[in-house]
Protein backbone atom coordinates (compact mmCIF):
# COMPACT_ATOMS: atom_id res chain seq x y z
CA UNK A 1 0.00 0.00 0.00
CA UNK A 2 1.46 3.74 -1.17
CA UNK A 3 1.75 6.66 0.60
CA UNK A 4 -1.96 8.04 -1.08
CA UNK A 5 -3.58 5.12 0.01
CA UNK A 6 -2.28 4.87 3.06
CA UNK A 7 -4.32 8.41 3.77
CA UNK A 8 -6.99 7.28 1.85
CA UNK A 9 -7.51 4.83 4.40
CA UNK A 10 -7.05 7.33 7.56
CA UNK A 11 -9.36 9.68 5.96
CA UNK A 12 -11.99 7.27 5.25
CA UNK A 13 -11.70 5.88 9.11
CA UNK A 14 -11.93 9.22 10.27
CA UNK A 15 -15.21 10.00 8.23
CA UNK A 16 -16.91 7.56 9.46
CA UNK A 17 -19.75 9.17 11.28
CA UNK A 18 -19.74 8.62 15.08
CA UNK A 19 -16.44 7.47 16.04
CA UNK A 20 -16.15 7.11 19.82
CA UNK A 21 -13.29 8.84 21.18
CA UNK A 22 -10.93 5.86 21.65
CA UNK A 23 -11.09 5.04 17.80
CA UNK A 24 -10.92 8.89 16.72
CA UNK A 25 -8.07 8.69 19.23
CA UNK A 26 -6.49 5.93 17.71
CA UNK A 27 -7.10 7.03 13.89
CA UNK A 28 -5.32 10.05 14.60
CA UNK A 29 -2.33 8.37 16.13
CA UNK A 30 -2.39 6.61 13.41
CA UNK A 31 -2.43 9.68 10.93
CA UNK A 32 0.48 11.41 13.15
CA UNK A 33 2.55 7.98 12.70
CA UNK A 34 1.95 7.93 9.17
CA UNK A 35 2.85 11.71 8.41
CA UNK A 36 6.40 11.36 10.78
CA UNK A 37 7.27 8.27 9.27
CA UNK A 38 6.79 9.67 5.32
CA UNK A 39 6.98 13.44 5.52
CA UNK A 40 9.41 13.87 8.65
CA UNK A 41 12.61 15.85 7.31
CA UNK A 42 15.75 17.76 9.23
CA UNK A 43 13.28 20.54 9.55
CA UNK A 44 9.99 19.15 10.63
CA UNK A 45 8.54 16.73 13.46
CA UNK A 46 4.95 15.20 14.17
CA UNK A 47 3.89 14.69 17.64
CA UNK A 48 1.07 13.14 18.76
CA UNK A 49 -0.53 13.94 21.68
CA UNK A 50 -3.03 11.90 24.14
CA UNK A 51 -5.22 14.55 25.53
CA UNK A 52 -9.13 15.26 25.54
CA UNK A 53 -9.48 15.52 22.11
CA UNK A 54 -7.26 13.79 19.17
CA UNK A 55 -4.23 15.96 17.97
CA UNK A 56 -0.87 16.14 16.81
CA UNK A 57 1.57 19.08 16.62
CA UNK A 58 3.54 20.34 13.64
CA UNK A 59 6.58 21.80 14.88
CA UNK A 60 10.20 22.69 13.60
CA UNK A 61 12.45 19.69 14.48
CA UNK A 62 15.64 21.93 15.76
CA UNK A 63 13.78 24.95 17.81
CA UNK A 64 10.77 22.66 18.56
CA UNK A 65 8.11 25.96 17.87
CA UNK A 66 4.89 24.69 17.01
CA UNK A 67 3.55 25.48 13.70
CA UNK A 68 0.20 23.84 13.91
CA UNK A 69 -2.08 21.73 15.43
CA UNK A 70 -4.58 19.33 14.14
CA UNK A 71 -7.57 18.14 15.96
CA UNK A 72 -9.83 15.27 14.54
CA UNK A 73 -13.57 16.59 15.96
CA UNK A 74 -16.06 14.02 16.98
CA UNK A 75 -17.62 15.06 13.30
CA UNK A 76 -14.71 13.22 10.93
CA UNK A 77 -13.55 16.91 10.30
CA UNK A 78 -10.17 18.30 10.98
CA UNK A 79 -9.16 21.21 12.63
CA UNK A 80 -6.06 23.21 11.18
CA UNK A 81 -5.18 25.84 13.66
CA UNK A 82 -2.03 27.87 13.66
CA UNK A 83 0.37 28.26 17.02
CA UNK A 84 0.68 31.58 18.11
CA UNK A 85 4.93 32.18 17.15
CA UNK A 86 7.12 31.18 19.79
CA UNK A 87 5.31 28.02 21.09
CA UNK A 88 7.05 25.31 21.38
CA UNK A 89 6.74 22.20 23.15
CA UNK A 90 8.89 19.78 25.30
CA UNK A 91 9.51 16.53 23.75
CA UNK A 92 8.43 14.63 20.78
CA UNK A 93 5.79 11.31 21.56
């Protein structure tokens, strides 16, 4: 399975309508795992982290400033939402 269909598949699990929180939760682990292990360079990093809501950070791999975050909502849909500059964050999961 490729790269495309490898999100293909993530995107369609994450559509599906009424995912309980554990399996948004684990979709979007997924996702995270999937994005670090193709897309991760010298200059970027995907974290995922286990809080309320499903999300991973987009950060800079060297200063560790967040660029983004990105929220699966109990809907399928997925939140985009920039990091105010200078965020950054501990450690990479």
């Amino acid at each position: 399975m490729g790269f495309d269909d490898d999100i293909d598949q993530l995107k369609k699990e994450l559509q599906t309508p009424k995912l309980d929180l554990a399996a948004r939760k684990c979709a979007t682990s997924a996702l995270c795992k999937t994005l670090q292990d193709k897309l991760q360079t010298r200059r970027l990093e995907f974290s995922y982290e286990d809080s309320d809501e499903p999300a991973f950070v987009i950060a800079f791999a060297d200063s560790k400033e967040r660029l983004a975050s990105v929220t699966v909502n109990d809907d399928g849909g997925v939140t985009f939402q920039a990091v105010p500059e200078g965020d950054t964050y501990d450690e990479i999961g």
